[in-house]
Every structure is written in structure tokens, then in C-alpha cells.
PDB file of N, CA and C in Angstrom:
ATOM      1  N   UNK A   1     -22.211  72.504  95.010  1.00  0.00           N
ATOM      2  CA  UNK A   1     -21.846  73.625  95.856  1.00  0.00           C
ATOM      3  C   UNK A   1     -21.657  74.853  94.961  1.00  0.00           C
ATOM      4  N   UNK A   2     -22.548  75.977  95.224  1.00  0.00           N
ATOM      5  CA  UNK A   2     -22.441  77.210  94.029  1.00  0.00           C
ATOM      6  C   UNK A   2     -20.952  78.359  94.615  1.00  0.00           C
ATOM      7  N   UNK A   3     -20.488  78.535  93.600  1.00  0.00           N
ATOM      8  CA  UNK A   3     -19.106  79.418  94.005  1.00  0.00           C
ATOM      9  C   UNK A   3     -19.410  80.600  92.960  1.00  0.00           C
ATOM     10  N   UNK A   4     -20.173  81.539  94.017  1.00  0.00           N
ATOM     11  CA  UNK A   4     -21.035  82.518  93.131  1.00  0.00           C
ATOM     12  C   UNK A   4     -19.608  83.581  92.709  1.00  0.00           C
ATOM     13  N   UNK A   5     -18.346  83.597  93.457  1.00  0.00           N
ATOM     14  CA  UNK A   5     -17.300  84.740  93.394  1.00  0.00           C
ATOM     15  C   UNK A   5     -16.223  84.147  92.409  1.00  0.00           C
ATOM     16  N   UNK A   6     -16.662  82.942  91.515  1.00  0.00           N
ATOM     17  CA  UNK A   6     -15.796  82.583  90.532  1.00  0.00           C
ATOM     18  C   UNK A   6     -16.764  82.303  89.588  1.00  0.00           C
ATOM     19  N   UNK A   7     -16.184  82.527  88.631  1.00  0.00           N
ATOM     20  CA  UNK A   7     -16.516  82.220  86.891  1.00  0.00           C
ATOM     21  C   UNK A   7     -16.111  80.775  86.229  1.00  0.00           C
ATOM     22  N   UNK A   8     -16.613  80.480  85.500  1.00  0.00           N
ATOM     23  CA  UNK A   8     -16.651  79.186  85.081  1.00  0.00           C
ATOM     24  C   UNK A   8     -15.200  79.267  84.469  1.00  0.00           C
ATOM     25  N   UNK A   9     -14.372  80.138  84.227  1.00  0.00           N
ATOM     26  CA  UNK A   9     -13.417  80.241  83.065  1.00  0.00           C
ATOM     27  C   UNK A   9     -12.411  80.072  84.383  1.00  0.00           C
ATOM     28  N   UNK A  10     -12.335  80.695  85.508  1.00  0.00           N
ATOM     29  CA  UNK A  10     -11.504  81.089  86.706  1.00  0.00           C
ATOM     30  C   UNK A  10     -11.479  79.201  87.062  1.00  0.00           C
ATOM     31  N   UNK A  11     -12.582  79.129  87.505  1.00  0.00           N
ATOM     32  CA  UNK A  11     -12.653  77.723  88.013  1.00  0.00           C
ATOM     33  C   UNK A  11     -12.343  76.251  87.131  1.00  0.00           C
ATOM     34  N   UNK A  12     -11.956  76.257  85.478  1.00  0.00           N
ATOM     35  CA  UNK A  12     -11.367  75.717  84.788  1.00  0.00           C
ATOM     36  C   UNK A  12     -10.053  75.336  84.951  1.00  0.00           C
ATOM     37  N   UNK A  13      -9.408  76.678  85.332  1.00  0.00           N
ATOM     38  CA  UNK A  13      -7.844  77.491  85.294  1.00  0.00           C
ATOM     39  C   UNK A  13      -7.625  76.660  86.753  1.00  0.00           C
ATOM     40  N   UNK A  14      -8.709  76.849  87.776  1.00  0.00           N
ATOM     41  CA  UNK A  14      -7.824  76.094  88.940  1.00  0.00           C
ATOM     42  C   UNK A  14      -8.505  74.992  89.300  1.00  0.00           C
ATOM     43  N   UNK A  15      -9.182  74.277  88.826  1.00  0.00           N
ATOM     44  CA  UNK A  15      -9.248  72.857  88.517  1.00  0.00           C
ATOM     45  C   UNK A  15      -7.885  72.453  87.789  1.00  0.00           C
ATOM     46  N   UNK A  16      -7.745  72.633  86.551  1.00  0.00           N
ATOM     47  CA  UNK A  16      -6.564  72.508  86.309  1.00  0.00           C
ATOM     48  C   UNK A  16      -5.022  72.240  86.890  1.00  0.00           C
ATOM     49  N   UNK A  17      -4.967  73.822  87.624  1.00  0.00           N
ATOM     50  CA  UNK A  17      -3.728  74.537  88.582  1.00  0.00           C
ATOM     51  C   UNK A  17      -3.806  72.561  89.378  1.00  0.00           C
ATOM     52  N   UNK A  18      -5.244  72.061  90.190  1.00  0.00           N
ATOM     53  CA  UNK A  18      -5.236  71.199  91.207  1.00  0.00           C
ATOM     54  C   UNK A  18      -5.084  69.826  90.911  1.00  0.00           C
ATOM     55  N   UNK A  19      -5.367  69.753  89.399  1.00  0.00           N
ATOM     56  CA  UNK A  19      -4.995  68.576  89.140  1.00  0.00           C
ATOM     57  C   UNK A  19      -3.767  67.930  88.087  1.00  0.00           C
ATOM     58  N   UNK A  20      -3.006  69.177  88.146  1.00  0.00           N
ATOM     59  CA  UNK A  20      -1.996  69.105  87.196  1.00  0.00           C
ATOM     60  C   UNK A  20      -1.021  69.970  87.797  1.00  0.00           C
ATOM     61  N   UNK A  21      -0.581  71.225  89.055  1.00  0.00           N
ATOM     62  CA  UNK A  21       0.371  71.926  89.444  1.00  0.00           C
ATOM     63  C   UNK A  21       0.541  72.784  88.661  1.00  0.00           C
ATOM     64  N   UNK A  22      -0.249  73.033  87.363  1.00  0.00           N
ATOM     65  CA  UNK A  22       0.383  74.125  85.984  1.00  0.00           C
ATOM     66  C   UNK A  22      -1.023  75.072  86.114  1.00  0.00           C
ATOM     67  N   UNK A  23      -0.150  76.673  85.976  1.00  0.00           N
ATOM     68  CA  UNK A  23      -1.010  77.492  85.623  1.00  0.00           C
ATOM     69  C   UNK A  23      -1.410  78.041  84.220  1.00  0.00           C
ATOM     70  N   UNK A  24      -2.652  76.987  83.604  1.00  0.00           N
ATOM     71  CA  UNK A  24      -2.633  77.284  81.922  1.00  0.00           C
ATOM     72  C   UNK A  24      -4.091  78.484  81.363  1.00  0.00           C
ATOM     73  N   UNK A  25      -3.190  79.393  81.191  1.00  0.00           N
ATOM     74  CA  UNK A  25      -4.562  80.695  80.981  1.00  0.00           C
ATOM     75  C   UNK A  25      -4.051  81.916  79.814  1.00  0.00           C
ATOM     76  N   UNK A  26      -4.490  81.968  79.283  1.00  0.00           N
ATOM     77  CA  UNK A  26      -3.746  83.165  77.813  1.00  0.00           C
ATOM     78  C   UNK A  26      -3.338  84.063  78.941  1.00  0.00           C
ATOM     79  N   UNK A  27      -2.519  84.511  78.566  1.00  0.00           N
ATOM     80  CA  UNK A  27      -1.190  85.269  79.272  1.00  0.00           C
ATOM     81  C   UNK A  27      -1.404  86.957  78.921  1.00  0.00           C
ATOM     82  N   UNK A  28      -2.672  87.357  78.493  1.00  0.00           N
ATOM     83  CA  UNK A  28      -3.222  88.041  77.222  1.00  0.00           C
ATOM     84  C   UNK A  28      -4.509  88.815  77.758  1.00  0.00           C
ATOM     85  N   UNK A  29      -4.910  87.830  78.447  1.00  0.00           N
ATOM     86  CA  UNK A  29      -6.027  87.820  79.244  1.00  0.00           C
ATOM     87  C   UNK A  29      -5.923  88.897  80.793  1.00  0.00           C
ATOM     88  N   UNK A  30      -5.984  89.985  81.327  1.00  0.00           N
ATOM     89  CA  UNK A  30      -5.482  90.150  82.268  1.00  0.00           C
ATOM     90  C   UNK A  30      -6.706  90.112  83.276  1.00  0.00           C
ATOM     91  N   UNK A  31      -7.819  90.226  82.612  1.00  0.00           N
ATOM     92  CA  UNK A  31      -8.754  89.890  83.300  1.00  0.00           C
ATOM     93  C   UNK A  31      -9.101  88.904  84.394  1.00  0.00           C
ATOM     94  N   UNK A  32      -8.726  87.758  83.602  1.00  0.00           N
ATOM     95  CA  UNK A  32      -9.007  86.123  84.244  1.00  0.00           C
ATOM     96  C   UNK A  32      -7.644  86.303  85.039  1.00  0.00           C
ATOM     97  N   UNK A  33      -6.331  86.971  84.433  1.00  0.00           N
ATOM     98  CA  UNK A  33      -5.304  86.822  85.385  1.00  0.00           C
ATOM     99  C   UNK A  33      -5.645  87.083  86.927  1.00  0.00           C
ATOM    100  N   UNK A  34      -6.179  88.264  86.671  1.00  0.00           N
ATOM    101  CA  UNK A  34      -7.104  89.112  88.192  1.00  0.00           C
ATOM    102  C   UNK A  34      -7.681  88.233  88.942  1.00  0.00           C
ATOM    103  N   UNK A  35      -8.545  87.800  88.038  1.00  0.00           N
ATOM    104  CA  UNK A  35      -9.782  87.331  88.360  1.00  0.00           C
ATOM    105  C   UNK A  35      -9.334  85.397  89.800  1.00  0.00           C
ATOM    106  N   UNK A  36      -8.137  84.778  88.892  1.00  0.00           N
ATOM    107  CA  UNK A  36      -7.385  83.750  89.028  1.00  0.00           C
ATOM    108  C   UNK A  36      -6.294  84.067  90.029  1.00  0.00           C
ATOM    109  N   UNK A  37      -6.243  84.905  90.148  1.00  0.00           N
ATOM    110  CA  UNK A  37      -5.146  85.628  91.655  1.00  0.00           C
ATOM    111  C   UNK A  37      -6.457  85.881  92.581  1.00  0.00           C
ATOM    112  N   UNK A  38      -7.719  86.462  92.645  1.00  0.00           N
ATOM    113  CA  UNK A  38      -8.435  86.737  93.559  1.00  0.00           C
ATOM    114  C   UNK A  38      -8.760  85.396  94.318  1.00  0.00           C
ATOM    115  N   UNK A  39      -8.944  84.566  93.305  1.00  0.00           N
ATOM    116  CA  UNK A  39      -9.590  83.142  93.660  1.00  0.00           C
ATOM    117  C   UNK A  39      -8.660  82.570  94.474  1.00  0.00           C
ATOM    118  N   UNK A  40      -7.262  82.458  93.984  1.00  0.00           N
ATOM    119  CA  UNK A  40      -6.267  81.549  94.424  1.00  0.00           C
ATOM    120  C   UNK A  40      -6.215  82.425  96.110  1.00  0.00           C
ATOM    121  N   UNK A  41      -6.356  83.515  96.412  1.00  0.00           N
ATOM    122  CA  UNK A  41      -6.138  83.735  97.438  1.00  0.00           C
ATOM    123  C   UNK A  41      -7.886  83.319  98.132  1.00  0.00           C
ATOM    124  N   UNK A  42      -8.995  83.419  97.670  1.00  0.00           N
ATOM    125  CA  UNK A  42      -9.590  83.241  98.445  1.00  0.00           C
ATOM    126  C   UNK A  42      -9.895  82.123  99.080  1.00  0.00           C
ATOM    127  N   UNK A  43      -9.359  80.604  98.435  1.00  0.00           N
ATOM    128  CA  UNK A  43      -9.034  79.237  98.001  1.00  0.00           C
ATOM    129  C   UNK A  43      -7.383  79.158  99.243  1.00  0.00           C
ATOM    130  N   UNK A  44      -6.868  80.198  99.516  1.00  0.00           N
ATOM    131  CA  UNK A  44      -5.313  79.758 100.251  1.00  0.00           C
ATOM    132  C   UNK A  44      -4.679  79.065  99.343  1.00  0.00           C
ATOM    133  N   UNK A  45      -4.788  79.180  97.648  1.00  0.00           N
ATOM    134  CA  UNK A  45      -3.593  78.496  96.880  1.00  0.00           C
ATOM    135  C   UNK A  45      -2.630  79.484  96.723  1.00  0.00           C
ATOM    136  N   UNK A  46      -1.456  79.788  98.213  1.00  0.00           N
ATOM    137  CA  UNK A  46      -0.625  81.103  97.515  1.00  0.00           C
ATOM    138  C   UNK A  46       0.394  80.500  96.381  1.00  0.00           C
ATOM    139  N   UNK A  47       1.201  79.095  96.197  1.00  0.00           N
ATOM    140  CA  UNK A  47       1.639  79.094  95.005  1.00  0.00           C
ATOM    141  C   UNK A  47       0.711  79.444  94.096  1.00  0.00           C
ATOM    142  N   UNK A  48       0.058  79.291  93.705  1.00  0.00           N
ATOM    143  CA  UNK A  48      -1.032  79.634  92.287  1.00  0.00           C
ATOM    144  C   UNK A  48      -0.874  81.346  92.807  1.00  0.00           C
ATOM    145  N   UNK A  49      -1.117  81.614  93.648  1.00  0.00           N
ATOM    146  CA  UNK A  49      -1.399  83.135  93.923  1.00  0.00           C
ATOM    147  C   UNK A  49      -0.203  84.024  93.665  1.00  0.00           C
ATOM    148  N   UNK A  50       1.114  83.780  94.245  1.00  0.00           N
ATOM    149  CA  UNK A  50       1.921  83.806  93.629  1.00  0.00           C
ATOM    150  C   UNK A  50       2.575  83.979  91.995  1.00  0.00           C
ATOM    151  N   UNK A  51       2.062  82.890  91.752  1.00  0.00           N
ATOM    152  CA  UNK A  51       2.260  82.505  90.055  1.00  0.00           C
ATOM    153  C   UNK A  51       1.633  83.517  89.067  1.00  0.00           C
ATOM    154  N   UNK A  52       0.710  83.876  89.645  1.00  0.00           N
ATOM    155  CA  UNK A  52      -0.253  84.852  88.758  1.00  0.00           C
ATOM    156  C   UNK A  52       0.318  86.545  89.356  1.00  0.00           C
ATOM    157  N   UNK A  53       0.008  86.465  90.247  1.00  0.00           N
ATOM    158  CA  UNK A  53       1.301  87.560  90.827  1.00  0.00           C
ATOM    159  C   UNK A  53       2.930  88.253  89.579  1.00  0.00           C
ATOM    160  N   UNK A  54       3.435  87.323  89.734  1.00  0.00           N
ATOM    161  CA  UNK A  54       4.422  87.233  89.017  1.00  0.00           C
ATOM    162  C   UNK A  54       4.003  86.962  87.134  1.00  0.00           C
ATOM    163  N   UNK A  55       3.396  86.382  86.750  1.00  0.00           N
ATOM    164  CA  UNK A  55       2.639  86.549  85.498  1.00  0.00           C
ATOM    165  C   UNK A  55       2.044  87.954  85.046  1.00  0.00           C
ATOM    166  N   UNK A  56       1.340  88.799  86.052  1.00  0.00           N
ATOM    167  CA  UNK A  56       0.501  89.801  85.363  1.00  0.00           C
ATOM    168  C   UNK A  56       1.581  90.922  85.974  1.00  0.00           C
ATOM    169  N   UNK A  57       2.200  90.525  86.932  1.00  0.00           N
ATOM    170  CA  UNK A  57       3.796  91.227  86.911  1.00  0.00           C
ATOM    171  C   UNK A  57       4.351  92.284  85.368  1.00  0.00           C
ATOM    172  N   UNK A  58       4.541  90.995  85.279  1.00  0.00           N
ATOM    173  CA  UNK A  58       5.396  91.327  83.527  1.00  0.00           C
ATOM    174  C   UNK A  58       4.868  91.589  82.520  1.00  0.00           C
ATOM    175  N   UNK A  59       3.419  91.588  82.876  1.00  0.00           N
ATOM    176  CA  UNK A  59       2.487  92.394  81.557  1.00  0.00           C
ATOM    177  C   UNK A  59       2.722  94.057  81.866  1.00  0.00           C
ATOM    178  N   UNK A  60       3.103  94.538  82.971  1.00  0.00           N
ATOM    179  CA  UNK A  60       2.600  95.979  83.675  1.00  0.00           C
ATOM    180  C   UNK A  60       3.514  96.841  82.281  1.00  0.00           C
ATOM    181  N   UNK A  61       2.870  97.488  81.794  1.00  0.00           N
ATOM    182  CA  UNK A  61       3.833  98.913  80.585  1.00  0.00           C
ATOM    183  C   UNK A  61       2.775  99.924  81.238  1.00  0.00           C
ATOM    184  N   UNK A  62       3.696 100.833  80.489  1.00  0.00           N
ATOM    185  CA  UNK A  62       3.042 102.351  80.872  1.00  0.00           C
ATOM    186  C   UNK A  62       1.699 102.624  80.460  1.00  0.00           C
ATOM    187  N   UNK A  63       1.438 101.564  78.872  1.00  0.00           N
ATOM    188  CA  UNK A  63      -0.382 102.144  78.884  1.00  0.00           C
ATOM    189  C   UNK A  63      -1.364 101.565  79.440  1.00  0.00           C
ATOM    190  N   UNK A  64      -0.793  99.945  80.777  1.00  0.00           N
ATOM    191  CA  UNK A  64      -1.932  99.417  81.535  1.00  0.00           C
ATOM    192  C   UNK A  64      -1.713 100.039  82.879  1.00  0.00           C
ATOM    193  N   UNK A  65      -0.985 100.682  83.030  1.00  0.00           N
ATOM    194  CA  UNK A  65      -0.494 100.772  84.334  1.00  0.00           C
ATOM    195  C   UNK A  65      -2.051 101.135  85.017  1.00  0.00           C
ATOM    196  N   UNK A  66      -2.493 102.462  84.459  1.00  0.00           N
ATOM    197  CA  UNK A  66      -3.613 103.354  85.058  1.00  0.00           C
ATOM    198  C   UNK A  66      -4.669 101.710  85.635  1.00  0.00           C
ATOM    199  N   UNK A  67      -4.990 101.300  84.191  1.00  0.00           N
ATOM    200  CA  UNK A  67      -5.886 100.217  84.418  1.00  0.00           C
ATOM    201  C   UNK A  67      -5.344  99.013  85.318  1.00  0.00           C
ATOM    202  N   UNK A  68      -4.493  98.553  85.638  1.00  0.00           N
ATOM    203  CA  UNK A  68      -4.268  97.692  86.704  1.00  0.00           C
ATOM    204  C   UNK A  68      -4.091  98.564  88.144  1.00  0.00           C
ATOM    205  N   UNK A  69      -3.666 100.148  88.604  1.00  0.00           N
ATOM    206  CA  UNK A  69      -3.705 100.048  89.303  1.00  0.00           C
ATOM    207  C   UNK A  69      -5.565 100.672  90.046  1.00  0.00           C
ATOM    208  N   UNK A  70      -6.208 100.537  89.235  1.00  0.00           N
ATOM    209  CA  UNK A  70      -7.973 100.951  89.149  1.00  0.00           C
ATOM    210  C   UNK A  70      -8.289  99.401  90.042  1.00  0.00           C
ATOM    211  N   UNK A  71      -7.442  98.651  90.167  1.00  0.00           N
ATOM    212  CA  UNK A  71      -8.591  97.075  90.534  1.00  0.00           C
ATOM    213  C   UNK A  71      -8.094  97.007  91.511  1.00  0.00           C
ATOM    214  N   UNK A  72      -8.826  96.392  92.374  1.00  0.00           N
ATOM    215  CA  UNK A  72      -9.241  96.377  94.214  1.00  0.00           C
ATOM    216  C   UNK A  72      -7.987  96.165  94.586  1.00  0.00           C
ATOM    217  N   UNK A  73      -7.362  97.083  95.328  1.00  0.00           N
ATOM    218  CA  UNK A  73      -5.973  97.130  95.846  1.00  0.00           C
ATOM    219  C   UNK A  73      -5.439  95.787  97.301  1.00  0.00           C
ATOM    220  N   UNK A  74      -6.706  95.417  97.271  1.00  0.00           N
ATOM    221  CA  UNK A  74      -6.481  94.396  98.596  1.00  0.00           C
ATOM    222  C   UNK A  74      -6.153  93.310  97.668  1.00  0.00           C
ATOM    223  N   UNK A  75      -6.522  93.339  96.508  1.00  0.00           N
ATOM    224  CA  UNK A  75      -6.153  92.067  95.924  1.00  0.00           C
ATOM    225  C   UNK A  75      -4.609  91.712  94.938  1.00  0.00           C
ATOM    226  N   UNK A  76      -4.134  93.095  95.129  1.00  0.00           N
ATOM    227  CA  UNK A  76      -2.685  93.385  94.010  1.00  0.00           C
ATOM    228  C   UNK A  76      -1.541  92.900  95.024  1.00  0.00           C
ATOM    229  N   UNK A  77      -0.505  92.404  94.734  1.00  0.00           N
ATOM    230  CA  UNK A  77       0.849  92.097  95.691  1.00  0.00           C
ATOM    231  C   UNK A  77       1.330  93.765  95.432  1.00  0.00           C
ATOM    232  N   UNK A  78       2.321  93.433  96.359  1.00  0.00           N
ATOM    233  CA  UNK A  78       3.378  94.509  96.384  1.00  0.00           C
ATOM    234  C   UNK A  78       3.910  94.691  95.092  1.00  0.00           C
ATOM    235  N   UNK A  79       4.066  93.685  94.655  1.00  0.00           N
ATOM    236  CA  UNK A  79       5.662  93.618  93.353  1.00  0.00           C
ATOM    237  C   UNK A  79       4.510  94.424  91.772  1.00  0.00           C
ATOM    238  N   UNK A  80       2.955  93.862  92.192  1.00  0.00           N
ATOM    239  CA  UNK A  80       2.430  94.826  91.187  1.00  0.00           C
ATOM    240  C   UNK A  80       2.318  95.734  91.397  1.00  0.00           C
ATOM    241  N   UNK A  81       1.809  96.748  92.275  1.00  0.00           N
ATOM    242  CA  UNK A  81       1.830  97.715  93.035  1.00  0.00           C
ATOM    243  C   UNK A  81       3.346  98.843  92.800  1.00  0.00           C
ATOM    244  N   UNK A  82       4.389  97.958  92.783  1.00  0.00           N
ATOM    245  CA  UNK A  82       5.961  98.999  92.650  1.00  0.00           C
ATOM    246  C   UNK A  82       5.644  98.836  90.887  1.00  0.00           C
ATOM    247  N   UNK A  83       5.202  97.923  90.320  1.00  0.00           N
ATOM    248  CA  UNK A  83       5.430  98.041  88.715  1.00  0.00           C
ATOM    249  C   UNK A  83       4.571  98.730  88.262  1.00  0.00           C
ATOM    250  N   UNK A  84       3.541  99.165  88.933  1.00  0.00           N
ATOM    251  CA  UNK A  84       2.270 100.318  88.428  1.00  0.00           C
ATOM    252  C   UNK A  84       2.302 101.587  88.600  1.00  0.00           C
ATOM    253  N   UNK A  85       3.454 101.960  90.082  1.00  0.00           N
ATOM    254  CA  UNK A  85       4.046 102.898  90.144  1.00  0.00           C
ATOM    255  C   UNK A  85       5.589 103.166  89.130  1.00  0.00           C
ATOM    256  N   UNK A  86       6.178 102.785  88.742  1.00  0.00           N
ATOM    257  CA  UNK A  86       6.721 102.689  87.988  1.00  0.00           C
ATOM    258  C   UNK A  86       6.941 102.764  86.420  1.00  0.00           C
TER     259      UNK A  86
END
């Protein structure tokens, strides 16, 4: 079955998330973070969706802000959204 809207690296991360409950992804990465929150919601995993939520949360400083709040706003929670304004 081809899952043309995930990446082999995304779909590692939640294979993983499904067969173990743990979200394991460099913390570093905010890309795949994105990328691993888009999925988890398009998948209905809101714990995982959540989790990453709250993960790329606490990356937000003043010199990513611009660049996190540039990515598709349907896909950001609230809580990133107040930390990008912020």
C-alpha cells in the first residue's frame, strides 16, 4: 500500500510510536517533528499527535519562531501557535 504523504523516516518514527507507545526521533530534527505531527493526525494517532505537539513546543526561541510559524497553519496546535507568537 503506497503512503505517498509520508517519508520513509516519518513512517519508521510511527511504526515504532505502534509498536512500542514511544515517540523516538532526534529532538533536533524539527522537520520530521512536523512532518510526524502531520502524519499522526492524518493516521487519528492524537496521543502521538499530541506528543509531538508538546515536543516541538519547547524547541519554539525567538530565532525559529518566523520559521515554524511559515508551516501550514492547519497543521500547528494552539499551544505552538501562542509560543510563535510569543
Amino acid at each position: 500500500m503506497p503512503l505517498p504523504t509520508v517519508s520513509g523516516n516519518v513512517l519508521e518514527v510511527l511504526l515504532c510510536y505502534l509498536y512500542t507507545g514511544r515517540c523516538l526521533f532526534p529532538r533536533d530534527d524539527l522537520n520530521l517533528g512536523l512532518d510526524l505531527m502531520a502524519a499522526a493526525d492524518q493516521f487519528l494517532l492524537m496521543e502521538l499527535k499530541q506528543l509531538c505537539q508538546q515536543l516541538l513546543a519547547e524547541k519554539i526561541d525567538a530565532e525559529v519562531s518566523a520559521w515554524w510559524c511559515g508551516f501550514e497553519f492547519s497543521n500547528l496546535s494552539s499551544l505552538i501557535l501562542i509560543q510563535c507568537v510569543n
